[in-house]
PDB file of N, CA and C in Angstrom:
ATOM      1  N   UNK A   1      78.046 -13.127 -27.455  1.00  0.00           N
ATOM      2  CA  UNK A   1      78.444 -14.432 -27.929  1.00  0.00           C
ATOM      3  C   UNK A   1      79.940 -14.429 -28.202  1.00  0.00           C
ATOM      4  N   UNK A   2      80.468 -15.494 -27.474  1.00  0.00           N
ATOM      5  CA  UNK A   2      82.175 -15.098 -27.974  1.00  0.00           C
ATOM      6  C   UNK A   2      82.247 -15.724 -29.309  1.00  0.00           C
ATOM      7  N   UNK A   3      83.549 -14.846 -29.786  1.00  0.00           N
ATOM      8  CA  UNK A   3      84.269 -15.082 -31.373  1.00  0.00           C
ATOM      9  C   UNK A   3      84.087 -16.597 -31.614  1.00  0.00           C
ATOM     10  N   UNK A   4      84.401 -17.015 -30.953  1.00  0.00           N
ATOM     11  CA  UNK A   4      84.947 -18.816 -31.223  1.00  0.00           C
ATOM     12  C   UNK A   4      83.423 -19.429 -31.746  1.00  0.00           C
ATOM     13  N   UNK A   5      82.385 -19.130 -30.927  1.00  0.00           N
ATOM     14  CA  UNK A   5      81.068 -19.746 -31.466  1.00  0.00           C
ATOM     15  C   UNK A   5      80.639 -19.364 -32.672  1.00  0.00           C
ATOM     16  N   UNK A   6      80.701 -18.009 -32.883  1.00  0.00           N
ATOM     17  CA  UNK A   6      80.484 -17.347 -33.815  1.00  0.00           C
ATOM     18  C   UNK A   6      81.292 -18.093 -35.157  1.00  0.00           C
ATOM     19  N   UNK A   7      82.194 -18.242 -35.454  1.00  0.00           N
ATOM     20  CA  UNK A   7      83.365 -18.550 -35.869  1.00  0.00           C
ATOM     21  C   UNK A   7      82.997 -20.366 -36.680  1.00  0.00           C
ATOM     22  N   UNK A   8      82.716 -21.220 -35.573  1.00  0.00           N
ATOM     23  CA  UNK A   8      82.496 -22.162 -35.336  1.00  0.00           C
ATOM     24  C   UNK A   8      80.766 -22.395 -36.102  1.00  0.00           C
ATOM     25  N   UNK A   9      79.698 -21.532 -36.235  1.00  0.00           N
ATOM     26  CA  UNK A   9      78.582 -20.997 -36.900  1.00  0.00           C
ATOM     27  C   UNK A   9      78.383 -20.851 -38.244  1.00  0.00           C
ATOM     28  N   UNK A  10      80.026 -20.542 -39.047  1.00  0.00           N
ATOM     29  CA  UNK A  10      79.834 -20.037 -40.126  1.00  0.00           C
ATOM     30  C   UNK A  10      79.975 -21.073 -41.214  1.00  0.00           C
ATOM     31  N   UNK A  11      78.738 -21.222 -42.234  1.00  0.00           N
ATOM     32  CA  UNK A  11      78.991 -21.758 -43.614  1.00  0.00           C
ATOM     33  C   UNK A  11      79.917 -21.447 -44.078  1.00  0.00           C
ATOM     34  N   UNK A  12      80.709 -23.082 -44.280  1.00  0.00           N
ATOM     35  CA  UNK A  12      82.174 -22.376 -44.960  1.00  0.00           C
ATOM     36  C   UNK A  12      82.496 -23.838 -45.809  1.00  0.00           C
ATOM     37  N   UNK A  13      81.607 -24.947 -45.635  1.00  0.00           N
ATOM     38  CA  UNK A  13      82.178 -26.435 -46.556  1.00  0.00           C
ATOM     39  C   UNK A  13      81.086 -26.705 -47.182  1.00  0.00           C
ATOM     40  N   UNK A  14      81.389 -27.305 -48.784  1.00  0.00           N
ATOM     41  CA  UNK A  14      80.054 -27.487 -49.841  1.00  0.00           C
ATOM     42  C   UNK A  14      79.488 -28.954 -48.798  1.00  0.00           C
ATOM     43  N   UNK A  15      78.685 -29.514 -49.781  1.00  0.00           N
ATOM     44  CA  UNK A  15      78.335 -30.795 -49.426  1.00  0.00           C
ATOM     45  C   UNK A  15      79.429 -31.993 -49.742  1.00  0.00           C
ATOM     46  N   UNK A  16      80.117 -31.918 -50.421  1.00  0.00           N
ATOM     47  CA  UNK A  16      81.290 -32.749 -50.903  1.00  0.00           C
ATOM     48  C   UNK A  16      82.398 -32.956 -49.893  1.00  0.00           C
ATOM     49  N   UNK A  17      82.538 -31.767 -49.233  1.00  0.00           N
ATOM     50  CA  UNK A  17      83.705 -31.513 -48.567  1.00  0.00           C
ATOM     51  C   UNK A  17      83.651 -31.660 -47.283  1.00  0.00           C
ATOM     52  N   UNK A  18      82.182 -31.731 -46.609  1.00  0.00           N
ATOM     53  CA  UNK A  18      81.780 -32.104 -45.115  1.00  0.00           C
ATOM     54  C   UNK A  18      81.417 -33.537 -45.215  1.00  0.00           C
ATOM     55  N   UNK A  19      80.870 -34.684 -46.662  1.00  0.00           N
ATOM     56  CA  UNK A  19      81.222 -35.885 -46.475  1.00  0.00           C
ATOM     57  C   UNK A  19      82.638 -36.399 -46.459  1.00  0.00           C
ATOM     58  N   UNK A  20      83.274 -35.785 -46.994  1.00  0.00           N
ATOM     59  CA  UNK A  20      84.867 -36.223 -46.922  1.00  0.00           C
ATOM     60  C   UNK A  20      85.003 -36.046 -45.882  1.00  0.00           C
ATOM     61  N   UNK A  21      85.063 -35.343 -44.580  1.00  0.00           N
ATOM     62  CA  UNK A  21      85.381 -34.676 -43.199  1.00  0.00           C
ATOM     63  C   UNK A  21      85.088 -35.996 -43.008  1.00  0.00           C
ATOM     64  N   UNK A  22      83.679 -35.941 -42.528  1.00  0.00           N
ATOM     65  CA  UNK A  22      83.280 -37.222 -42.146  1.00  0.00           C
ATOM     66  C   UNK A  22      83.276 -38.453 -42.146  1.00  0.00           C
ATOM     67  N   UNK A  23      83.540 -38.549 -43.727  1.00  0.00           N
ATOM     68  CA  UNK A  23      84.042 -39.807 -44.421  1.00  0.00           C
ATOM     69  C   UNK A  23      82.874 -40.775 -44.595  1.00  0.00           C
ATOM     70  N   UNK A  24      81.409 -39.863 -44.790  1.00  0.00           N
ATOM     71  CA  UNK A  24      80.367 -40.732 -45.385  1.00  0.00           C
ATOM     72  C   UNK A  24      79.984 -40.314 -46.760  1.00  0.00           C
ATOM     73  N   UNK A  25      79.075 -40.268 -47.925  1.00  0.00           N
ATOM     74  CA  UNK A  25      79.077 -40.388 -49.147  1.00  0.00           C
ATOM     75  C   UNK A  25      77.762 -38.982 -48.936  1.00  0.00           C
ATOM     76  N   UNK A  26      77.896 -37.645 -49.891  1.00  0.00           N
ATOM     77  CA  UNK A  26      76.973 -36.601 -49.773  1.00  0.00           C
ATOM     78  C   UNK A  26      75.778 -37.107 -49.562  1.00  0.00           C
ATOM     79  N   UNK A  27      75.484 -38.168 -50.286  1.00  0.00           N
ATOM     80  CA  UNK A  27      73.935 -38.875 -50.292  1.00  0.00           C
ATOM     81  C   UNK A  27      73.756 -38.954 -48.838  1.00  0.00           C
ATOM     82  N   UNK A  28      74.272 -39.691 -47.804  1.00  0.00           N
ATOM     83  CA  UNK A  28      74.137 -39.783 -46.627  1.00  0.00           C
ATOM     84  C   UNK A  28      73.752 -38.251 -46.082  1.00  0.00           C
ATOM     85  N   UNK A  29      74.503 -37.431 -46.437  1.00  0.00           N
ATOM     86  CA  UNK A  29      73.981 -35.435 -45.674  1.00  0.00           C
ATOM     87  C   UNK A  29      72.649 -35.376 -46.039  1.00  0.00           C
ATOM     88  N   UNK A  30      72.476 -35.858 -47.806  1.00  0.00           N
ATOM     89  CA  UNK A  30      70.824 -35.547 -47.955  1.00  0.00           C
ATOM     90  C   UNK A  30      70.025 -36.131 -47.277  1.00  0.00           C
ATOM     91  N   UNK A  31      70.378 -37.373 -46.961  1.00  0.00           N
ATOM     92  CA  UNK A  31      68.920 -37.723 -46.117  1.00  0.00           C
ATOM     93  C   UNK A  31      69.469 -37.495 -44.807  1.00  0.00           C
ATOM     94  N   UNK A  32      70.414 -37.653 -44.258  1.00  0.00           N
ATOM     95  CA  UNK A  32      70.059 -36.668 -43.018  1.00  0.00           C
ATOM     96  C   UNK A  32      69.118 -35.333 -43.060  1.00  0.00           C
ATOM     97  N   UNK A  33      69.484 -34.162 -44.050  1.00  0.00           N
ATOM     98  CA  UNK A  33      68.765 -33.219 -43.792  1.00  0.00           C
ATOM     99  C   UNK A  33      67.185 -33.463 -43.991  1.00  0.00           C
ATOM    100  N   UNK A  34      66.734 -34.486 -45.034  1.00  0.00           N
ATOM    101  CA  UNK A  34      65.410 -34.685 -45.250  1.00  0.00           C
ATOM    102  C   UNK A  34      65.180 -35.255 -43.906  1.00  0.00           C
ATOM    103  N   UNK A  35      65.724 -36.331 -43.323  1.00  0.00           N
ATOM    104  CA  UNK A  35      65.776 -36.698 -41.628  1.00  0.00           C
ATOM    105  C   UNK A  35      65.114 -35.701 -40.854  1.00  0.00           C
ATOM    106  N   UNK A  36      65.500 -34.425 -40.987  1.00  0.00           N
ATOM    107  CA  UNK A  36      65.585 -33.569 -39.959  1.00  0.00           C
ATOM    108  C   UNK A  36      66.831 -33.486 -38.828  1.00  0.00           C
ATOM    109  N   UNK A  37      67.848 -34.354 -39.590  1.00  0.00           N
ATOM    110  CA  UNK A  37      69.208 -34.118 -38.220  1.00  0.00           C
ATOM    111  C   UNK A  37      69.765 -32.859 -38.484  1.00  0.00           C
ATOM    112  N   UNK A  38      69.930 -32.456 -39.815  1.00  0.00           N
ATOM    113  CA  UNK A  38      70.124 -31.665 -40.393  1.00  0.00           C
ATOM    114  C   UNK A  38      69.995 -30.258 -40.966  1.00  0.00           C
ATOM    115  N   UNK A  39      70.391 -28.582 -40.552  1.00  0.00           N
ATOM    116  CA  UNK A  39      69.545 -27.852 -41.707  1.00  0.00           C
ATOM    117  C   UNK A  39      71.167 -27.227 -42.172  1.00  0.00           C
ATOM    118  N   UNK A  40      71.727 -27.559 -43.396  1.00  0.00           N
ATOM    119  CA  UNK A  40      72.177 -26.612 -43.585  1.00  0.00           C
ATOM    120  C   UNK A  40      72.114 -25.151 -44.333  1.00  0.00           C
ATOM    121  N   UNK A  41      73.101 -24.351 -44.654  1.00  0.00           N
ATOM    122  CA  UNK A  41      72.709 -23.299 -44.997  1.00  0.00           C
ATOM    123  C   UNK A  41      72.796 -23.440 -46.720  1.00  0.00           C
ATOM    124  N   UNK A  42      72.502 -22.228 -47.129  1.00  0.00           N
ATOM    125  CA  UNK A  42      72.385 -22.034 -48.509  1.00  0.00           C
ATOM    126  C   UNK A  42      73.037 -20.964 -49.315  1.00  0.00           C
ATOM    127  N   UNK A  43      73.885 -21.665 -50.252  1.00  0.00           N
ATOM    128  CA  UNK A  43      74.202 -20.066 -50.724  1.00  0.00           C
ATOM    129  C   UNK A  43      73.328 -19.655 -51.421  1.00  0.00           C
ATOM    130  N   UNK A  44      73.449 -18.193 -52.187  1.00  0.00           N
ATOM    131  CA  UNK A  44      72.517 -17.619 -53.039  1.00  0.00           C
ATOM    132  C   UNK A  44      72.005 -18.589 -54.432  1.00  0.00           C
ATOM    133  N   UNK A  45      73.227 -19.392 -54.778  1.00  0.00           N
ATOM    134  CA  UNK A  45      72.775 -20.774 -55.961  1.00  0.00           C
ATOM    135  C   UNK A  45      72.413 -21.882 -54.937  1.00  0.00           C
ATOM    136  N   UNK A  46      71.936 -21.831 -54.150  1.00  0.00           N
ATOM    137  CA  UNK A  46      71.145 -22.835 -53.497  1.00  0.00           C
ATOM    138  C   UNK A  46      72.256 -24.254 -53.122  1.00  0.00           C
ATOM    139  N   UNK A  47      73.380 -23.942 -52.567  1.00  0.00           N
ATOM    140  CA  UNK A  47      74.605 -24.616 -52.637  1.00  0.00           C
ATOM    141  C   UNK A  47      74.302 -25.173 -51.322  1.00  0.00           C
ATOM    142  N   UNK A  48      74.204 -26.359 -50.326  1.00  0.00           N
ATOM    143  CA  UNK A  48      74.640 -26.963 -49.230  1.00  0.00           C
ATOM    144  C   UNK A  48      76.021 -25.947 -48.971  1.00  0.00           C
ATOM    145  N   UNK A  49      75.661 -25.505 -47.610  1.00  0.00           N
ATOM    146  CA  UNK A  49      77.064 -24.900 -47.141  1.00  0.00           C
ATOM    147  C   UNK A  49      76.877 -25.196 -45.603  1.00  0.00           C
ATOM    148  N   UNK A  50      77.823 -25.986 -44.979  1.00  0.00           N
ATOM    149  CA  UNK A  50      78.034 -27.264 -43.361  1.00  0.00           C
ATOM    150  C   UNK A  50      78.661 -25.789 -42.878  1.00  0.00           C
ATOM    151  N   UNK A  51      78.822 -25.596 -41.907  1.00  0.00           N
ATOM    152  CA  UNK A  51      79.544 -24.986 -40.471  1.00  0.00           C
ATOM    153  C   UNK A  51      80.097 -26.011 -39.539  1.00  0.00           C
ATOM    154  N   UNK A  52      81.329 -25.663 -39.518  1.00  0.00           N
ATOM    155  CA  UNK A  52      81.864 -26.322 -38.042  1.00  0.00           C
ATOM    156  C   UNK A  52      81.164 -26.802 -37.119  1.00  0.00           C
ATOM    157  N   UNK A  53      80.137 -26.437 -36.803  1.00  0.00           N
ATOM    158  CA  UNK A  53      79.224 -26.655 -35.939  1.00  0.00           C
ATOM    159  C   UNK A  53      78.444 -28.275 -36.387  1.00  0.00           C
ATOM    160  N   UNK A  54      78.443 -27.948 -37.707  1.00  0.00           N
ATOM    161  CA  UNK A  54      77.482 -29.043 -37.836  1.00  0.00           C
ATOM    162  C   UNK A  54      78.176 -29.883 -38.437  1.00  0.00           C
ATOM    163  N   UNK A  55      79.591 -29.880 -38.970  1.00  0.00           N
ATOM    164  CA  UNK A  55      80.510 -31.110 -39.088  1.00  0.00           C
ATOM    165  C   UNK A  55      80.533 -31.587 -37.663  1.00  0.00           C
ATOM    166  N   UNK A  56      80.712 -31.278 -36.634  1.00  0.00           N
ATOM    167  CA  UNK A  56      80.751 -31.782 -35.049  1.00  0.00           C
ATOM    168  C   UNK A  56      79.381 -32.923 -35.204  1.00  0.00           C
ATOM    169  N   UNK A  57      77.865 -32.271 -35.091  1.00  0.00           N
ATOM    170  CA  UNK A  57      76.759 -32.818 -35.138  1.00  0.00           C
ATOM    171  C   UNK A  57      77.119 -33.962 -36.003  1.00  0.00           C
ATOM    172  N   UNK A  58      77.392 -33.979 -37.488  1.00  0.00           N
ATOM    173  CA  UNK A  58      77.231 -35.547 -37.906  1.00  0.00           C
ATOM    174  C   UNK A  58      78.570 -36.048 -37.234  1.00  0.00           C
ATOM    175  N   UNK A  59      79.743 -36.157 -36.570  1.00  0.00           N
ATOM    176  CA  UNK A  59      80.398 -36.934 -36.201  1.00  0.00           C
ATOM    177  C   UNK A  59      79.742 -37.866 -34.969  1.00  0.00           C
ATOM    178  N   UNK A  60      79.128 -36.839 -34.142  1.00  0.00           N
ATOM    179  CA  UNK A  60      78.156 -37.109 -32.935  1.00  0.00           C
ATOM    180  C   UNK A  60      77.179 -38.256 -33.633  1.00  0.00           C
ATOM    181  N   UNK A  61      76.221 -37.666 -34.996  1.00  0.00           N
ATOM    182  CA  UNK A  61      75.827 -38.784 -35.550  1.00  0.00           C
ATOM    183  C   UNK A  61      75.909 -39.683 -36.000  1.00  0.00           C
ATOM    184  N   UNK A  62      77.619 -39.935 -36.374  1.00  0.00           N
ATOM    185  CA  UNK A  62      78.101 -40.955 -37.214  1.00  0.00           C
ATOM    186  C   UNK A  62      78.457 -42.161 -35.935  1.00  0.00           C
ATOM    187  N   UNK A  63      78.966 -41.204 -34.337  1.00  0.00           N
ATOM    188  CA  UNK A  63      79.043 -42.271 -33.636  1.00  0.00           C
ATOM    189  C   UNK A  63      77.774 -42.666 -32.918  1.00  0.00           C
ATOM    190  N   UNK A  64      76.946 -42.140 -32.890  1.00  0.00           N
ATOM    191  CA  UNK A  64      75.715 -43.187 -32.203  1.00  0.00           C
ATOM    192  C   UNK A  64      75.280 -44.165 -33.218  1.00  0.00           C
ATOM    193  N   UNK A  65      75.346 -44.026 -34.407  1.00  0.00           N
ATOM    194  CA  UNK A  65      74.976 -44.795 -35.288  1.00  0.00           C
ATOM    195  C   UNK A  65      76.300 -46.559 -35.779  1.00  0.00           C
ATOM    196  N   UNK A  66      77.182 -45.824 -35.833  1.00  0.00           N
ATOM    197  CA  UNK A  66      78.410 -46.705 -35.972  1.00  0.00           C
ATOM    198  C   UNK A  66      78.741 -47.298 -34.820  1.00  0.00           C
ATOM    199  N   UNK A  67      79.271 -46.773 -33.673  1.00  0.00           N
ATOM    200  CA  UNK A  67      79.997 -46.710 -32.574  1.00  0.00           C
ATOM    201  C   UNK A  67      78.473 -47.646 -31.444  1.00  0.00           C
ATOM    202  N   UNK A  68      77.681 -47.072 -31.119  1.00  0.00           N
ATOM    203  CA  UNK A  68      76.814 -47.617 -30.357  1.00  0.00           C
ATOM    204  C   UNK A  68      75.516 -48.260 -30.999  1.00  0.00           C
ATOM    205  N   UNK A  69      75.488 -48.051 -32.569  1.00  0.00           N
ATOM    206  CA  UNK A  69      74.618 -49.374 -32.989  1.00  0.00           C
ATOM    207  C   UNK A  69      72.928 -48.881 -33.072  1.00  0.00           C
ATOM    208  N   UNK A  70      73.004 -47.283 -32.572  1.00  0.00           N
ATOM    209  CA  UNK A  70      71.616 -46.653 -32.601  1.00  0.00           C
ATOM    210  C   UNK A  70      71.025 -45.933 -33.765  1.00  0.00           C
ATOM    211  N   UNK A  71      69.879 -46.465 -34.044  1.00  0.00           N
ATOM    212  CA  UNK A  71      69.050 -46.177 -35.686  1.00  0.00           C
ATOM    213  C   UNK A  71      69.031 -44.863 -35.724  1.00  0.00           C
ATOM    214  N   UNK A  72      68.614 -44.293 -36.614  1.00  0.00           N
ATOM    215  CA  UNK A  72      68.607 -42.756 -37.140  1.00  0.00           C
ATOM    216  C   UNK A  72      67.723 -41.853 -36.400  1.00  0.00           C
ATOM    217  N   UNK A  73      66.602 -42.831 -36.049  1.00  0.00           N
ATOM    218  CA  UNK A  73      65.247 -42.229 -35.123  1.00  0.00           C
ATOM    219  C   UNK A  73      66.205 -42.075 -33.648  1.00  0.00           C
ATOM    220  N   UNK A  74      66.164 -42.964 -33.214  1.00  0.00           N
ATOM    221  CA  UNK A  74      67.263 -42.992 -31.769  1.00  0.00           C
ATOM    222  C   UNK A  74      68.394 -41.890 -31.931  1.00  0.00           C
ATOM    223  N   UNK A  75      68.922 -41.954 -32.989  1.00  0.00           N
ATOM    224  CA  UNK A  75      70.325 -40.519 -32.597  1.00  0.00           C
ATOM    225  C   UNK A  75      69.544 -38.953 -33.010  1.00  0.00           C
ATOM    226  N   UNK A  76      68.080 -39.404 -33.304  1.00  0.00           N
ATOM    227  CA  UNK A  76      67.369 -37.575 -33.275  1.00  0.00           C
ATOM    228  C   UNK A  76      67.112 -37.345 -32.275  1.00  0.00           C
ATOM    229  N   UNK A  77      66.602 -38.340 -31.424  1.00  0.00           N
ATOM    230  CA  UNK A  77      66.141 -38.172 -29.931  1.00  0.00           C
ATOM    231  C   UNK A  77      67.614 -37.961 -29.572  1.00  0.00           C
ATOM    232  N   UNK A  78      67.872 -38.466 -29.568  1.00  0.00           N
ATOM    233  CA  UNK A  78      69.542 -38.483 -28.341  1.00  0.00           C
ATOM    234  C   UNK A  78      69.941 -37.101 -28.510  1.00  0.00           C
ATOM    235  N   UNK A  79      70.057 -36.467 -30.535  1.00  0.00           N
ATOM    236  CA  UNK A  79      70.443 -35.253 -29.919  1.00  0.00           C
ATOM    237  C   UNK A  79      69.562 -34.568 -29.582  1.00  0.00           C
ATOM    238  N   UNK A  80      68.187 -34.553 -29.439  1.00  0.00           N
ATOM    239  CA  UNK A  80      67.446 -33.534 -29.128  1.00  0.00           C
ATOM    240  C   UNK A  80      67.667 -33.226 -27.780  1.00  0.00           C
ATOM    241  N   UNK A  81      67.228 -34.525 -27.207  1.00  0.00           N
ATOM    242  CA  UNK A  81      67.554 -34.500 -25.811  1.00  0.00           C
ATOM    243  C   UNK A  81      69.050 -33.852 -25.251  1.00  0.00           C
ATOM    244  N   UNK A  82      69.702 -34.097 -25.997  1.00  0.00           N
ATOM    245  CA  UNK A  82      71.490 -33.480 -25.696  1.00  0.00           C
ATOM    246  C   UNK A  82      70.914 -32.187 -25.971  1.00  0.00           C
ATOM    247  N   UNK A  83      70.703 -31.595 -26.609  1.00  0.00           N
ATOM    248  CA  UNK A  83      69.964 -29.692 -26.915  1.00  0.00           C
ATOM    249  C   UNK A  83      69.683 -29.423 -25.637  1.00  0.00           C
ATOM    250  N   UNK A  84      68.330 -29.558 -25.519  1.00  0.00           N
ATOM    251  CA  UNK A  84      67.616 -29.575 -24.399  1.00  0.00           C
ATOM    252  C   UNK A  84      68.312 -29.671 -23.141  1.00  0.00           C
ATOM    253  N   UNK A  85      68.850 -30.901 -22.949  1.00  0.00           N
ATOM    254  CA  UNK A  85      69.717 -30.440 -21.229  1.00  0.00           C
ATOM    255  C   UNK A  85      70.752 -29.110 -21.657  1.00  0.00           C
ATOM    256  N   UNK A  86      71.552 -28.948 -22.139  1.00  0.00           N
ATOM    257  CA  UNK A  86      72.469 -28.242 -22.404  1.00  0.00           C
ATOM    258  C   UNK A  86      71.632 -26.879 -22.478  1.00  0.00           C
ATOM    259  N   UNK A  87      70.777 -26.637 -23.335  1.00  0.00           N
ATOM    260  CA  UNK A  87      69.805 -25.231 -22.865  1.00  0.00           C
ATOM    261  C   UNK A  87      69.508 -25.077 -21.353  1.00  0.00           C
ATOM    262  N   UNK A  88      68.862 -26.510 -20.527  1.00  0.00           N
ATOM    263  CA  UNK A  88      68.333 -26.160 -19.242  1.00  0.00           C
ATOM    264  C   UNK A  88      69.887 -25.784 -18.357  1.00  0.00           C
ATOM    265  N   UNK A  89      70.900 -26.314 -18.879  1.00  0.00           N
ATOM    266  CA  UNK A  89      71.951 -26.211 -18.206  1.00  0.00           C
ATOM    267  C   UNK A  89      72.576 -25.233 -18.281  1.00  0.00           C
ATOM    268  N   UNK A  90      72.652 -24.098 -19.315  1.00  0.00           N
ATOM    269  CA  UNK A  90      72.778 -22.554 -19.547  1.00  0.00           C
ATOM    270  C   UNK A  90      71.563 -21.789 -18.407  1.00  0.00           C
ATOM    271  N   UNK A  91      70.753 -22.377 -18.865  1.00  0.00           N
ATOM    272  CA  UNK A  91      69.338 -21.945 -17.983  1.00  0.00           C
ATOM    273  C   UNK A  91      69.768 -21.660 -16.620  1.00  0.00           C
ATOM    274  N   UNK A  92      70.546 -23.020 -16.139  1.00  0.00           N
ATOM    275  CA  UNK A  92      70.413 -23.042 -14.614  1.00  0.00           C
ATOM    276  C   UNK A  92      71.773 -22.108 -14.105  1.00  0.00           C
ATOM    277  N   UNK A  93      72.572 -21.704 -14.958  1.00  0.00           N
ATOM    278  CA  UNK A  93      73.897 -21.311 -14.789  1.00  0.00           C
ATOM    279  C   UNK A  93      73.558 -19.453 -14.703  1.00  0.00           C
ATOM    280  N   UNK A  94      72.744 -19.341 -15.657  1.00  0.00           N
ATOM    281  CA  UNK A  94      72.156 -18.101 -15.195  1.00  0.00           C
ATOM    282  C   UNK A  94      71.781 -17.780 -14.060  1.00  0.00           C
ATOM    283  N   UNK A  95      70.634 -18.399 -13.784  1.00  0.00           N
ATOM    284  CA  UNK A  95      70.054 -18.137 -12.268  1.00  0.00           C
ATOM    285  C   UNK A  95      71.221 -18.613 -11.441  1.00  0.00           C
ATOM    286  N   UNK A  96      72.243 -19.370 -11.766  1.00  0.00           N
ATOM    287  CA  UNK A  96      73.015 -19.499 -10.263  1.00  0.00           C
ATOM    288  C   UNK A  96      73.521 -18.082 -10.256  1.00  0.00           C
ATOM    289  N   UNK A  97      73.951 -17.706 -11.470  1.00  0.00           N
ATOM    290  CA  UNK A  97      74.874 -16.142 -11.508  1.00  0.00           C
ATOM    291  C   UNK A  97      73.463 -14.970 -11.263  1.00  0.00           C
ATOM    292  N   UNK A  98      72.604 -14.650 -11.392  1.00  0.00           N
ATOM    293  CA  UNK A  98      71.919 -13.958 -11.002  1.00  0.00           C
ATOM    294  C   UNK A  98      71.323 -14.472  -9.146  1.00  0.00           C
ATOM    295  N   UNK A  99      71.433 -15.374  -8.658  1.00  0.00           N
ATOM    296  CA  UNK A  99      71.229 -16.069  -7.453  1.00  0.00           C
ATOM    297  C   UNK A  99      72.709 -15.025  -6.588  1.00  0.00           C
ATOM    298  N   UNK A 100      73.388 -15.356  -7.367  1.00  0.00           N
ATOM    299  CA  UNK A 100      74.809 -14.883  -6.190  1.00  0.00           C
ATOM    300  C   UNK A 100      74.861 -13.283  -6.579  1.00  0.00           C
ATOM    301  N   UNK A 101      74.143 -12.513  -7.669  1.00  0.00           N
ATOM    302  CA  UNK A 101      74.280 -11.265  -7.874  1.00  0.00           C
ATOM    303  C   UNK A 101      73.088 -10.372  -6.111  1.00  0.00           C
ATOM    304  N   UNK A 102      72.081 -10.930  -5.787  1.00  0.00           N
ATOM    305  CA  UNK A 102      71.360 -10.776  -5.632  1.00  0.00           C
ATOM    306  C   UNK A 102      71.637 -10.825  -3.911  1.00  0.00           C
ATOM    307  N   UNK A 103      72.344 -12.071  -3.712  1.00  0.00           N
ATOM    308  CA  UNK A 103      72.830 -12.556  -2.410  1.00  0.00           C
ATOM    309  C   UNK A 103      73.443 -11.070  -1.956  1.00  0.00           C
ATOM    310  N   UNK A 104      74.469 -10.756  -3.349  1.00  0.00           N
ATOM    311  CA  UNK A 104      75.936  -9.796  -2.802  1.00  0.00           C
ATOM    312  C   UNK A 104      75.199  -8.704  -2.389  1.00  0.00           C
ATOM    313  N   UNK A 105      74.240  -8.303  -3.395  1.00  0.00           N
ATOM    314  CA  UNK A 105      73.465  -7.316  -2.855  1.00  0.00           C
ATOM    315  C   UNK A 105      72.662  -7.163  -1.669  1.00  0.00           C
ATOM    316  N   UNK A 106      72.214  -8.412  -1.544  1.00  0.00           N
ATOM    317  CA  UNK A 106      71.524  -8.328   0.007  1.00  0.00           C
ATOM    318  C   UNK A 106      72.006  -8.491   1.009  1.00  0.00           C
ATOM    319  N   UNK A 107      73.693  -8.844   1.241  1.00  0.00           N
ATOM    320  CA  UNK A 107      74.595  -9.176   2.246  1.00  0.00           C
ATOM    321  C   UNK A 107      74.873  -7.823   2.809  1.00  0.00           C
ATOM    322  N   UNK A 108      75.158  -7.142   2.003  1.00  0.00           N
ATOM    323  CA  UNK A 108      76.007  -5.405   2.990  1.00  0.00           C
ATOM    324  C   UNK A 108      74.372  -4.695   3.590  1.00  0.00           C
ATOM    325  N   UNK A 109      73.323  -4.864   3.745  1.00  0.00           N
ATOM    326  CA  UNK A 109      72.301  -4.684   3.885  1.00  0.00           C
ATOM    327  C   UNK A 109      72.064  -5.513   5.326  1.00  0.00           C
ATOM    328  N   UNK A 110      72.041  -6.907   5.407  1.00  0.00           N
ATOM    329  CA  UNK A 110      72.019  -7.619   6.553  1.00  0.00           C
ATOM    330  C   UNK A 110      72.824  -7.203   7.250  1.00  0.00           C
ATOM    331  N   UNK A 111      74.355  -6.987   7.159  1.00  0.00           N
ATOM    332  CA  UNK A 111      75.117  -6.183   8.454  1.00  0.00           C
ATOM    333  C   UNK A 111      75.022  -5.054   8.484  1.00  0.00           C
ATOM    334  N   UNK A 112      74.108  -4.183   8.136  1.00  0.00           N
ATOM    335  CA  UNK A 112      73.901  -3.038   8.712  1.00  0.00           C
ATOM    336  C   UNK A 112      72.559  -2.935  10.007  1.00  0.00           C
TER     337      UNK A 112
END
C-alpha cells in the first residue's frame, strides 16, 4: 500500500474539527454515522477521530446532497455504488497486469 493512502487513513481530526472542514454542524457527522455513511474511528475515551479519507467522503456527501439535490438514501447508494466500481476496477487492472505477465511468458515459447 503506498505511504500516501496510508497517510490519508489515519485518525487525526475530533468531531468538531472535520465539521468545520466541511462547514456542516457535528450534529450533522452524528447522524451521518447513525446513517451508515459513516464509521469513524475511536480513541481510547471513545473520541470521534475523521481521517483524510473520510473528510473527502462527506465533501462527496455534502455535494450530492447540496450541489445535485440528492436525499441521504440516494448519496448511500451513489457511494456504494462508487466503492464497488472502483473495487471491480482495481479488480480488472489486476487481471489486465497478470493477462500481460502471462502473454510475456508465453511469447519466447511461441518463437521457439
Amino acid at each position: 500500500m503506498p505511504e500516501d493512502s496510508r497517510a490519508e487513513d489515519q485518525p487525526c481530526y475530533v468531531i468538531s474539527v472535520a465539521a468545520r472542514m466541511v462547514g456542516v454542524h457535528a450534529q450533522t457527522l452524528r447522524y451521518y454515522e447513525r446513517a451508515g455513511l459513516l464509521s469513524p474511528s475511536r480513541s481510547r475515551g471513545r473520541i470521534r477521530l475523521y481521517s483524510q479519507s473520510e473528510i473527502e467522503r462527506l465533501r462527496q456527501i455534502q455535494r450530492l446532497i447540496n450541489d445535485l439535490g440528492v436525499n441521504l438514501a440516494g448519496a448511500e447508494v451513489i457511494l456504494r455504488l462508487t466503492e464497488r466500481l472502483q473495487q471491480r476496477e482495481a479488480e480488472m487492472e489486476e487481471l489486465r497486469r497478470e493477462l500481460q505477465r502471462l502473454r510475456n511468458r508465453m511469447l519466447p515459447e511461441a518463437r521457439e
